[in-house]
C-alpha atoms as a PDB file:
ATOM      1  CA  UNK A   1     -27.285  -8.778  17.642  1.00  0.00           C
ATOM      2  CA  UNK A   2     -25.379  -8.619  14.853  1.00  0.00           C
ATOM      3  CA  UNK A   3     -24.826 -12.123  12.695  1.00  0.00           C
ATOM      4  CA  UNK A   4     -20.912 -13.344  12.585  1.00  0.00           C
ATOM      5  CA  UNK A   5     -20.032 -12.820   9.273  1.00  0.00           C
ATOM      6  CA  UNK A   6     -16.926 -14.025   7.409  1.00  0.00           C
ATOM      7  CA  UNK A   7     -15.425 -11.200   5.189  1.00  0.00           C
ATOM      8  CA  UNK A   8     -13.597 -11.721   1.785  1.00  0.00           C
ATOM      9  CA  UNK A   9     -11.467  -9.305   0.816  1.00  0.00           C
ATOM     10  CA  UNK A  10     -13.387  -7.490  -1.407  1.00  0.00           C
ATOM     11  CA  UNK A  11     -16.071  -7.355   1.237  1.00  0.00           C
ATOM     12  CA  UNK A  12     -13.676  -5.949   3.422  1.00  0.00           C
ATOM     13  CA  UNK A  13     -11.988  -3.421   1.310  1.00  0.00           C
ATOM     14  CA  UNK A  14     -15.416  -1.798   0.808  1.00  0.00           C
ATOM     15  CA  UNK A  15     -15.668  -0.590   4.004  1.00  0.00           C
ATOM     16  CA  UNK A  16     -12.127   0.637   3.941  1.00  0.00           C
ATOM     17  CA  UNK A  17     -11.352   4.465   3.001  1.00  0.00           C
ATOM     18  CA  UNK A  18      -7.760   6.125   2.509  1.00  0.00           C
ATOM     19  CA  UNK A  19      -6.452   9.157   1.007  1.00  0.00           C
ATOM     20  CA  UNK A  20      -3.610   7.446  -0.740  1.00  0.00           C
ATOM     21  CA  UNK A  21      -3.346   7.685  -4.301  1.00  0.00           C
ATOM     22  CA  UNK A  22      -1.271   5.184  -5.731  1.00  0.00           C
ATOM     23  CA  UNK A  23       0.961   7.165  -8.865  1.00  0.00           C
ATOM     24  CA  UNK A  24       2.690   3.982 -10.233  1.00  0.00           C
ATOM     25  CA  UNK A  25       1.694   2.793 -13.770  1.00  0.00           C
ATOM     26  CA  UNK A  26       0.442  -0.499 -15.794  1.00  0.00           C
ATOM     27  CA  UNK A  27       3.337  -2.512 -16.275  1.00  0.00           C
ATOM     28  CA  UNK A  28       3.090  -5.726 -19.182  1.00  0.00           C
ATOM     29  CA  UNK A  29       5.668  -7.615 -19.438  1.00  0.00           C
ATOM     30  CA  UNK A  30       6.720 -10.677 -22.224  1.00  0.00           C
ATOM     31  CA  UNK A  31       9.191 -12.000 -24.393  1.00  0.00           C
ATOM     32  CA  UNK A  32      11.237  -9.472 -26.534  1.00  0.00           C
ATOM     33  CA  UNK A  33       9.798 -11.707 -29.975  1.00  0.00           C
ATOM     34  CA  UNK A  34       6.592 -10.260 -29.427  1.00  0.00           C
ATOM     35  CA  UNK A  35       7.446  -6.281 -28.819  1.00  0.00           C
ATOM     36  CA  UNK A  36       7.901  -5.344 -32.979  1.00  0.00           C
ATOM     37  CA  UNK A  37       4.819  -6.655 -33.121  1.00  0.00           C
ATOM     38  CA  UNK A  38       3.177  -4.436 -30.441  1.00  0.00           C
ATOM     39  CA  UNK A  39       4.793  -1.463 -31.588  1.00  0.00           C
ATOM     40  CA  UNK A  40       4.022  -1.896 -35.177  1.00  0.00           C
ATOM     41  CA  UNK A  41       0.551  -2.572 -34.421  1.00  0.00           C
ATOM     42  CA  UNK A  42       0.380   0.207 -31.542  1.00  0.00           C
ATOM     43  CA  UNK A  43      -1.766  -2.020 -28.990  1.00  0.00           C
ATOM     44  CA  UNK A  44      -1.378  -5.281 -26.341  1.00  0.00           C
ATOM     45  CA  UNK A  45      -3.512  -7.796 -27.921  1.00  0.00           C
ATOM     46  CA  UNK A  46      -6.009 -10.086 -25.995  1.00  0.00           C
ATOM     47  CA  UNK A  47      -4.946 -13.090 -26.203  1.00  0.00           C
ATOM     48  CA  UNK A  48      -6.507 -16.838 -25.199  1.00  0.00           C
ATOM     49  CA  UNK A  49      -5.841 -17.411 -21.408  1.00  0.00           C
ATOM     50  CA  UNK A  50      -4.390 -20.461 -19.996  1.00  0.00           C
ATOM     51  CA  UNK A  51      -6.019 -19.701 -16.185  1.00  0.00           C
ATOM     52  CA  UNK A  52      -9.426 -18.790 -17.435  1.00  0.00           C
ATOM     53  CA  UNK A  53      -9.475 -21.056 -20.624  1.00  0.00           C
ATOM     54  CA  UNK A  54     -12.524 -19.908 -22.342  1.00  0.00           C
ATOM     55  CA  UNK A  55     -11.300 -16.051 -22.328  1.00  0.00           C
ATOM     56  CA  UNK A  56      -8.914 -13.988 -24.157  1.00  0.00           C
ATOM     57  CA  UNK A  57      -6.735 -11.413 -22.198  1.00  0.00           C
ATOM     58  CA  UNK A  58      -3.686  -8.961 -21.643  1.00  0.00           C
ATOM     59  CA  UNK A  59      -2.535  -9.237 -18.523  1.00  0.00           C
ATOM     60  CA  UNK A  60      -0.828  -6.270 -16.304  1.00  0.00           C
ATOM     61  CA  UNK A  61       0.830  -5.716 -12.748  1.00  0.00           C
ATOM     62  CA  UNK A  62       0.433  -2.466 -11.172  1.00  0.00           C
ATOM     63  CA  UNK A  63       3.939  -0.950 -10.600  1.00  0.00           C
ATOM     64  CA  UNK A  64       6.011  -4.130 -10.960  1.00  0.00           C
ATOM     65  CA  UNK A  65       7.907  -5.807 -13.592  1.00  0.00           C
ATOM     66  CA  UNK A  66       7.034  -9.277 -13.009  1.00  0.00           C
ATOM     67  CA  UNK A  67       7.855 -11.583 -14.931  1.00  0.00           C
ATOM     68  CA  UNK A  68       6.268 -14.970 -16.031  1.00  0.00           C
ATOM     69  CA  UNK A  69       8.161 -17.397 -18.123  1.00  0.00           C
ATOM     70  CA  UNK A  70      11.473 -19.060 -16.958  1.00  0.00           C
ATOM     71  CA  UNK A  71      14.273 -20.226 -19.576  1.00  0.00           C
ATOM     72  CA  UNK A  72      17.492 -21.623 -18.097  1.00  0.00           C
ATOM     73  CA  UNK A  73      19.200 -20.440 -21.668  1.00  0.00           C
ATOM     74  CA  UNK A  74      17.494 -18.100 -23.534  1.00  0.00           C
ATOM     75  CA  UNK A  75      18.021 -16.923 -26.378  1.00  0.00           C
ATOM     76  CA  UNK A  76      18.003 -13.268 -27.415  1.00  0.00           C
ATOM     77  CA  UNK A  77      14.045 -13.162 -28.571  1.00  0.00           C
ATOM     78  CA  UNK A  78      13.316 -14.957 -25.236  1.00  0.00           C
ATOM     79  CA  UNK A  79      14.178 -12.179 -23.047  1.00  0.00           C
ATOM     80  CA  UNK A  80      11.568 -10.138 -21.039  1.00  0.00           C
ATOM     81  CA  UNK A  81      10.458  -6.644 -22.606  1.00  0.00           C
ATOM     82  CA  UNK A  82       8.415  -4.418 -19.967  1.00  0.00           C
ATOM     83  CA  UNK A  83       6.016  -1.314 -21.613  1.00  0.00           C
ATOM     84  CA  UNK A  84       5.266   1.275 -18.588  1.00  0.00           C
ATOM     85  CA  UNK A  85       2.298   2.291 -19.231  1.00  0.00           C
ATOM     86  CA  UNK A  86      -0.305   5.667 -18.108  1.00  0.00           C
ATOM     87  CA  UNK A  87      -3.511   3.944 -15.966  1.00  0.00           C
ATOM     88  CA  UNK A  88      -5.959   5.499 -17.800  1.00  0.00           C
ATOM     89  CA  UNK A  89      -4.945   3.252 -21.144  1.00  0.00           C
ATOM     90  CA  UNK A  90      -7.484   0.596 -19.952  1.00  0.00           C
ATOM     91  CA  UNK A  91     -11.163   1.557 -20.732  1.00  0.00           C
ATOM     92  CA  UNK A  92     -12.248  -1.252 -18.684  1.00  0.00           C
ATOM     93  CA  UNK A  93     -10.578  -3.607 -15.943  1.00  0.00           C
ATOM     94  CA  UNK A  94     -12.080  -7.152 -16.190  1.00  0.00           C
ATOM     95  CA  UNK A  95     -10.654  -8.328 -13.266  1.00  0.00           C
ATOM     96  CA  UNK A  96      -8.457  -7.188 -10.217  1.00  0.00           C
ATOM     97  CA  UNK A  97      -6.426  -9.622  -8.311  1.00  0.00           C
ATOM     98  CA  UNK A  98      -4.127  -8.769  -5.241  1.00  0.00           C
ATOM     99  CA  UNK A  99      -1.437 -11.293  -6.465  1.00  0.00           C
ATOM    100  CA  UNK A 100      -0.723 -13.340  -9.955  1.00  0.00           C
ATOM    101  CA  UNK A 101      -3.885 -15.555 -10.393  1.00  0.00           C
ATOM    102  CA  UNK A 102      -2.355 -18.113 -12.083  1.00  0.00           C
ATOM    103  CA  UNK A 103      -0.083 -18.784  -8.857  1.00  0.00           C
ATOM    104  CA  UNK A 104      -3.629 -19.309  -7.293  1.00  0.00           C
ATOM    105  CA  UNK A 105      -4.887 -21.808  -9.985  1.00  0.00           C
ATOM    106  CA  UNK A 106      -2.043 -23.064 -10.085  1.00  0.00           C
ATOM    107  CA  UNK A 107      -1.599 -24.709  -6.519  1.00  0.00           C
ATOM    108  CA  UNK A 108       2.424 -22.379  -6.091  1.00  0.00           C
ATOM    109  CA  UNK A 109       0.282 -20.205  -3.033  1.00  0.00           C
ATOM    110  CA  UNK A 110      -0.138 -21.690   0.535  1.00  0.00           C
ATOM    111  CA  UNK A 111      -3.076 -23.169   1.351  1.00  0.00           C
ATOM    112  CA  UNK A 112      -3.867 -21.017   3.970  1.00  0.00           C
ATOM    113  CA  UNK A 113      -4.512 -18.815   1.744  1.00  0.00           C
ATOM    114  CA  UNK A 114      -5.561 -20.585  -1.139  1.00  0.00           C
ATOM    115  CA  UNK A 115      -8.046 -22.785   0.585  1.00  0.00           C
ATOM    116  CA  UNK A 116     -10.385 -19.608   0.585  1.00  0.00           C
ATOM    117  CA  UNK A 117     -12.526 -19.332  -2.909  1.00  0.00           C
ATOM    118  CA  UNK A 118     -10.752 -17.321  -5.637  1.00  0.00           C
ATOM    119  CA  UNK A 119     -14.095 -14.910  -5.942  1.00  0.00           C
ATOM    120  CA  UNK A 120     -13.311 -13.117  -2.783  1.00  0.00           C
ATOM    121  CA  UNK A 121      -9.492 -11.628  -3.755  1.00  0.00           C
ATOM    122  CA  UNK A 122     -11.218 -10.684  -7.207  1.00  0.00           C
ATOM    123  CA  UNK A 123     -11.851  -6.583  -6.948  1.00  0.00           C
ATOM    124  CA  UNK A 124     -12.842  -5.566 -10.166  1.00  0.00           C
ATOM    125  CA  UNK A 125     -15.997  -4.159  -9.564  1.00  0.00           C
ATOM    126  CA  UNK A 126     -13.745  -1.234  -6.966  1.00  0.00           C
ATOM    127  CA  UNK A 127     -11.307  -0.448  -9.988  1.00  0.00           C
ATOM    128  CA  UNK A 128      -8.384   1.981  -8.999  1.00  0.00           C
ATOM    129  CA  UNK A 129      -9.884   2.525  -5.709  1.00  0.00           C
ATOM    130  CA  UNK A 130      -9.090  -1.237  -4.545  1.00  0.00           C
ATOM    131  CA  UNK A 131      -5.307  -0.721  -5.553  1.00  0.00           C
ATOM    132  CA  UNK A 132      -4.923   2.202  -3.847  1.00  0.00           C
ATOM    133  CA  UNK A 133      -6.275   0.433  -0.726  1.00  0.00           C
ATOM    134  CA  UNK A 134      -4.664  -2.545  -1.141  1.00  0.00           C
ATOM    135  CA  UNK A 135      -0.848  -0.666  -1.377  1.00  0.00           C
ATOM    136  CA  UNK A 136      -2.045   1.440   1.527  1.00  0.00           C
ATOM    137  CA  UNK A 137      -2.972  -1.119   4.329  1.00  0.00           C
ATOM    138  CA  UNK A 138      -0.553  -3.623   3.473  1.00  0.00           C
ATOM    139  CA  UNK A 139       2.483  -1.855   2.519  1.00  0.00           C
ATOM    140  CA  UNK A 140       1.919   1.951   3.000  1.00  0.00           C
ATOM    141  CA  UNK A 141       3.998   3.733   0.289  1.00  0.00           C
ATOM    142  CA  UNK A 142       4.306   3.096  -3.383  1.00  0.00           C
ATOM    143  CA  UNK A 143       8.290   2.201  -2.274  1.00  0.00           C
ATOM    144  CA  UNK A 144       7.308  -0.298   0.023  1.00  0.00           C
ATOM    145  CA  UNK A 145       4.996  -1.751  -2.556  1.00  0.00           C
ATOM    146  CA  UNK A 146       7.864  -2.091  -5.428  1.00  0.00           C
ATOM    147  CA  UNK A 147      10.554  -3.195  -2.933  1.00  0.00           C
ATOM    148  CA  UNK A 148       8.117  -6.126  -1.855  1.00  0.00           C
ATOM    149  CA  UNK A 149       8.093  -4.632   1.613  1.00  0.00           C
ATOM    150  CA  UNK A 150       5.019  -5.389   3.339  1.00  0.00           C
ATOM    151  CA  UNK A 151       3.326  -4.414   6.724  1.00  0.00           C
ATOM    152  CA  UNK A 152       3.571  -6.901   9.610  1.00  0.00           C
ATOM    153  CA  UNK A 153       0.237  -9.095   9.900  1.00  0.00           C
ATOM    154  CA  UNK A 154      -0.145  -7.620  13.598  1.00  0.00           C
ATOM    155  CA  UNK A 155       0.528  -4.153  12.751  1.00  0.00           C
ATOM    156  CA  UNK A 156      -2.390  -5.072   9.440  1.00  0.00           C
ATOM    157  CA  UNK A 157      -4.844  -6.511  12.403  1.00  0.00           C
ATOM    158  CA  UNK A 158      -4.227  -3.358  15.071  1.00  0.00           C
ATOM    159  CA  UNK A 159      -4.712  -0.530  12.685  1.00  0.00           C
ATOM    160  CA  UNK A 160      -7.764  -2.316  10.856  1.00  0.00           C
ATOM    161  CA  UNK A 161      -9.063  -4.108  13.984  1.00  0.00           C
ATOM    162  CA  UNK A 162      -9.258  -7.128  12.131  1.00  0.00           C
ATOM    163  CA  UNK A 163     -10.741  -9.975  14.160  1.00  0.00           C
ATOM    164  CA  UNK A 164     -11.987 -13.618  13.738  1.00  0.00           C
ATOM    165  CA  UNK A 165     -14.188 -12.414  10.795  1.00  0.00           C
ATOM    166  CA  UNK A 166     -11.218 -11.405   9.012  1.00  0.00           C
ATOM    167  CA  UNK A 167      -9.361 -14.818   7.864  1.00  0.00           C
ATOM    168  CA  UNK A 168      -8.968 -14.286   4.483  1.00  0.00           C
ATOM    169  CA  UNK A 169      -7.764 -10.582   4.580  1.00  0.00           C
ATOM    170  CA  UNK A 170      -5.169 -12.201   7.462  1.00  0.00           C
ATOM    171  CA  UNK A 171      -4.375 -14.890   4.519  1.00  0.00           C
ATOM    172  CA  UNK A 172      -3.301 -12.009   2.349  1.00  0.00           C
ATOM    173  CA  UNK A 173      -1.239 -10.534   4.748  1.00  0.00           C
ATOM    174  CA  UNK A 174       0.728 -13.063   5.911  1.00  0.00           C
ATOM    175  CA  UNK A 175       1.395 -13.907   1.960  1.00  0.00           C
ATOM    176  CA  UNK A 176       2.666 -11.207   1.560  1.00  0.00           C
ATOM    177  CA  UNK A 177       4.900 -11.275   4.317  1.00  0.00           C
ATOM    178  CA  UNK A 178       6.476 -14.330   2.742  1.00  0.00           C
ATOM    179  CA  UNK A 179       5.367 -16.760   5.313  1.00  0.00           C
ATOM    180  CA  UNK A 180       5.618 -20.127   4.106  1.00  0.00           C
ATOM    181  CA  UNK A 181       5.891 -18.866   0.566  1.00  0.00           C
ATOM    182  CA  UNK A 182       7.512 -20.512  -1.834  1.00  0.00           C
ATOM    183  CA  UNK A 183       6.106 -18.539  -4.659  1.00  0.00           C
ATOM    184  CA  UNK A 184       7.854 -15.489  -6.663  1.00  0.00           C
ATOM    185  CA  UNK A 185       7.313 -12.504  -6.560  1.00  0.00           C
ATOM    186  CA  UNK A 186       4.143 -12.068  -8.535  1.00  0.00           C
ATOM    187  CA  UNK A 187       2.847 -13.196  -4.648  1.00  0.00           C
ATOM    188  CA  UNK A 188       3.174  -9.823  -4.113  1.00  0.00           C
ATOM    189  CA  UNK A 189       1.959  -8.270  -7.241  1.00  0.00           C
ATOM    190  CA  UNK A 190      -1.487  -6.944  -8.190  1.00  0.00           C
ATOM    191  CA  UNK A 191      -2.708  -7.798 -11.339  1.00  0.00           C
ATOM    192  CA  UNK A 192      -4.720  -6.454 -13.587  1.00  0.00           C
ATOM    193  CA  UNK A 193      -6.861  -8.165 -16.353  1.00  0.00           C
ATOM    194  CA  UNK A 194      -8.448  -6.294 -19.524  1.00  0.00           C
ATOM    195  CA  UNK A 195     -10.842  -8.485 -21.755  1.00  0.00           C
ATOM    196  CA  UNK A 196     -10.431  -6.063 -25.023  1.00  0.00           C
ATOM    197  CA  UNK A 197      -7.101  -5.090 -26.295  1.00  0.00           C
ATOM    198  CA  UNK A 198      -5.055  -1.750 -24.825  1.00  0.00           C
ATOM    199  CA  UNK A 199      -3.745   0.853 -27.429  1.00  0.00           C
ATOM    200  CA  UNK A 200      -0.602   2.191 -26.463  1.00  0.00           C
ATOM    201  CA  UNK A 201      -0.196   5.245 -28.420  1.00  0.00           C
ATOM    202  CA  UNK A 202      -0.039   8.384 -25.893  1.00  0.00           C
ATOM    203  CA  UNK A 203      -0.613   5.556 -22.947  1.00  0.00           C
ATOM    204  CA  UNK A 204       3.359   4.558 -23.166  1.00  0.00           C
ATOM    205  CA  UNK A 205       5.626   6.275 -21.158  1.00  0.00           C
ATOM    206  CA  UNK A 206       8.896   3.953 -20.629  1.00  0.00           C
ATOM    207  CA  UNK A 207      10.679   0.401 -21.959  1.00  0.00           C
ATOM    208  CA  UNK A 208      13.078  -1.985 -20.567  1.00  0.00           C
ATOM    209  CA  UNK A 209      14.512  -3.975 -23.031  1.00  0.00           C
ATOM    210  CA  UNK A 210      17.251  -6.551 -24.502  1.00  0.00           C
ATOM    211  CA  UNK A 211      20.165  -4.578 -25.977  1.00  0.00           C
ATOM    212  CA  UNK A 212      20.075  -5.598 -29.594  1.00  0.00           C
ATOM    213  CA  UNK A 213      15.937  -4.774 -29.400  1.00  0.00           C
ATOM    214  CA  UNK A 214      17.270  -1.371 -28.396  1.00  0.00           C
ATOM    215  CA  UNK A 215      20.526  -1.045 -31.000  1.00  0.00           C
ATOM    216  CA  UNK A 216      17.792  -2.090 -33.712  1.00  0.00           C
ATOM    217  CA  UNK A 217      17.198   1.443 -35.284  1.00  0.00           C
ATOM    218  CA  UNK A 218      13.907   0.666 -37.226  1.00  0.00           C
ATOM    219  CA  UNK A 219      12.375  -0.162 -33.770  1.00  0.00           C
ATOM    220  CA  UNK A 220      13.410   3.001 -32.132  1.00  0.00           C
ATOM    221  CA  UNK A 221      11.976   5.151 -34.619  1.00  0.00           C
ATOM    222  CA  UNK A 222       8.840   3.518 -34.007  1.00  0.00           C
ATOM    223  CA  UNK A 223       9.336   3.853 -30.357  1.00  0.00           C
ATOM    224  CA  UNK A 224      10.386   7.546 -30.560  1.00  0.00           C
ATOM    225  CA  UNK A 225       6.918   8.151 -32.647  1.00  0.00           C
ATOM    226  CA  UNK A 226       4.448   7.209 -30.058  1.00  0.00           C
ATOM    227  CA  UNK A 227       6.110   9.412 -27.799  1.00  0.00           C
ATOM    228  CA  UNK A 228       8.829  11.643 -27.839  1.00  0.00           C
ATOM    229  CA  UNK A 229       9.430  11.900 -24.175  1.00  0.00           C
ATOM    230  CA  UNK A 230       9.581   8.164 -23.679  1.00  0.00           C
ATOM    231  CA  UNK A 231      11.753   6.855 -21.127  1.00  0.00           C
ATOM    232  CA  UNK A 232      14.113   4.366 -22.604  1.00  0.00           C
ATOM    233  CA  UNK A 233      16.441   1.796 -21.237  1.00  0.00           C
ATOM    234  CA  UNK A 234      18.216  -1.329 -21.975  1.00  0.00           C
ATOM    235  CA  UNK A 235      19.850  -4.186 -20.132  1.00  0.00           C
ATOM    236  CA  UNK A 236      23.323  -6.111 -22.133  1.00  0.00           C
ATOM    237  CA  UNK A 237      22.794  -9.654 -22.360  1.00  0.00           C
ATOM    238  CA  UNK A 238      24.945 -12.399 -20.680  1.00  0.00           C
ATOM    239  CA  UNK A 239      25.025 -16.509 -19.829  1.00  0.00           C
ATOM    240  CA  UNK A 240      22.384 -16.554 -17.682  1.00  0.00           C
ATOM    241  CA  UNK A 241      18.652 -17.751 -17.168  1.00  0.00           C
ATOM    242  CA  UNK A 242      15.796 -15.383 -17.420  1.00  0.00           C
ATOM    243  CA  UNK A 243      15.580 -15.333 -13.942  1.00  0.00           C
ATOM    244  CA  UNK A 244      18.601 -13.729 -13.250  1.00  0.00           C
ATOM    245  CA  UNK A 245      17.891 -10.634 -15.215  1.00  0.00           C
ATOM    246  CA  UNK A 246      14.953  -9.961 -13.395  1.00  0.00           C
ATOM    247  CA  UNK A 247      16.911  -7.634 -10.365  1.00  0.00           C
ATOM    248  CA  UNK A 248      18.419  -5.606 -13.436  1.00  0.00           C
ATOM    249  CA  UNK A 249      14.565  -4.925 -14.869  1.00  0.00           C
ATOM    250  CA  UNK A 250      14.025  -4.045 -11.503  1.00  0.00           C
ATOM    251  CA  UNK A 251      16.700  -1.161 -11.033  1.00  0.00           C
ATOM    252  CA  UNK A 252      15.625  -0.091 -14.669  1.00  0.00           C
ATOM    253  CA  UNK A 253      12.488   0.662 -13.781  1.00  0.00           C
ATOM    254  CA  UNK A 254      12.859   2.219 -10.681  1.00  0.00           C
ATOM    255  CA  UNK A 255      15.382   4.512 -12.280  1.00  0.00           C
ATOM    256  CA  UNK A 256      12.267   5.179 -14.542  1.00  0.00           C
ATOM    257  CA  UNK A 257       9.996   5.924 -12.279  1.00  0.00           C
ATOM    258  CA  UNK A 258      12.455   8.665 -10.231  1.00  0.00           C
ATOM    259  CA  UNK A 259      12.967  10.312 -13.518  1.00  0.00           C
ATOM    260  CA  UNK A 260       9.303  10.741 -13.572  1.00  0.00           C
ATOM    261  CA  UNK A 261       8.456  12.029 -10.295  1.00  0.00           C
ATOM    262  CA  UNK A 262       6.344   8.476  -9.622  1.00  0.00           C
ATOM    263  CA  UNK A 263       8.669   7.380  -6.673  1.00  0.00           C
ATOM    264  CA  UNK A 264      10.519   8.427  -3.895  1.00  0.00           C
ATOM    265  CA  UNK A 265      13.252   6.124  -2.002  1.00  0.00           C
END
């Protein structure tokens, strides 16, 4: 007889398989002040980490332009940038979660979820093969993924027979089904953590930015010498809060990602 067991998710993914390949890119996102400085110096620097506080990082999501900080009135520099980047810029992930970990740490998830240990979401040690799983059971399609549209939790427990044993793969689920979420939507996000930092020269393939970051001419030049064929787009400024220009970055991306064959839908 077999012992009852209690799977985390990485447990579980494991003994998952799929033939899905996942083609959308690294995305990093932050505020426009710091892009002159990542082009000039052609990398994303690590950086000390508020969650884990005795690490430096550079965070990425996979495929989606999420965006952290909120101002109510921001000013130009205080905008969000977002650098589309080719998977293979990151020599090493040092962690994999299936959602923003700082939401975790942070209490903003429910506790049905978060009342599991934070160890069991973390897939590092299955690299690309865990995102491609992760976008195939719960969503099924790249498009479902970016459009935050996930698999029903029943339709999740049918196809993967998932039983009693299965909680915390149920947790994720239902999170990202928005139930009792009150979270944005970095809930739905994976992220991706790299301990060194990322070079972006022949890794960077589009921009979203502010429009005076794009009418500045010195910065295009840069932009247009790490790679001529680099998708390029920009978003005009108005009264509102950071948060509202999020749905723009959105569109701007996904208009990216059509031009380059990554999406369909």
């Amino acid at each position: 007889m077999h012992d009852l067991k209690d799977y985390t998710l990485a447990e579980f993914l494991s003994e998952q398989s799929t033939n899905f390949r996942s083609t959308l890119p690294l995305v990093h996102s932050s505020e426009s002040r710091n892009l002159p400085r990542i082009i000039s110096e052609g990398k994303i620097t690590v950086t000390p980490c508020d969650t884990f506080t005795d690490e430096n990082l550079a965070y990425f999501f996979h495929g989606r332009p999420s965006y952290r900080k909120a101002y109510d009135k921001p000013k130009d520099w205080q905008l969000p940038f977002v650098l589309l980047l080719k998977n293979t810029c990151l020599v090493s992930m040092h962690r994999i979660f299936p959602f923003d970990s700082g939401a975790l740490f942070s209490g903003r998830f429910p506790n049905y979820l978060s009342d599991f240990k934070p160890e069991g979401y973390e897939l590092a040690s299955q690299g690309n093969a865990a995102i491609d799983l992760l976008i195939d059971i719960f969503f099924g399609s790249d498009s479902a993924y970016l459009h935050g549209k996930a698999k029903p939790v029943d339709e999740v427990k049918q196809r993967r027979k998932l039983g009693i044993s299965h909680s915390e793969i149920e947790a994720l689920s239902a999170m990202y089904t928005r139930d009792q979420v009150t979270a944005d939507d970095r809930s739905l996000t994976i992220e991706i953590q790299s301990g060194a930092d990322v070079s972006i020269k022949d890794h960077l393939i589009g921009i979203v930015m502010p429009r005076p970051y794009f009418d500045d001419k010195r910065l295009k030049e840069h932009l247009r010498a790490i790679n001529k064929g680099l998708q390029i787009r920009h978003y005009d400024i108005y009264p509102l809060s950071t948060e509202s220009y999020i749905a723009i970055i959105y569109v701007l991306v996904k208009d990216i990602y059509s031009k380059l064959g990554r999406i369909d839908g």
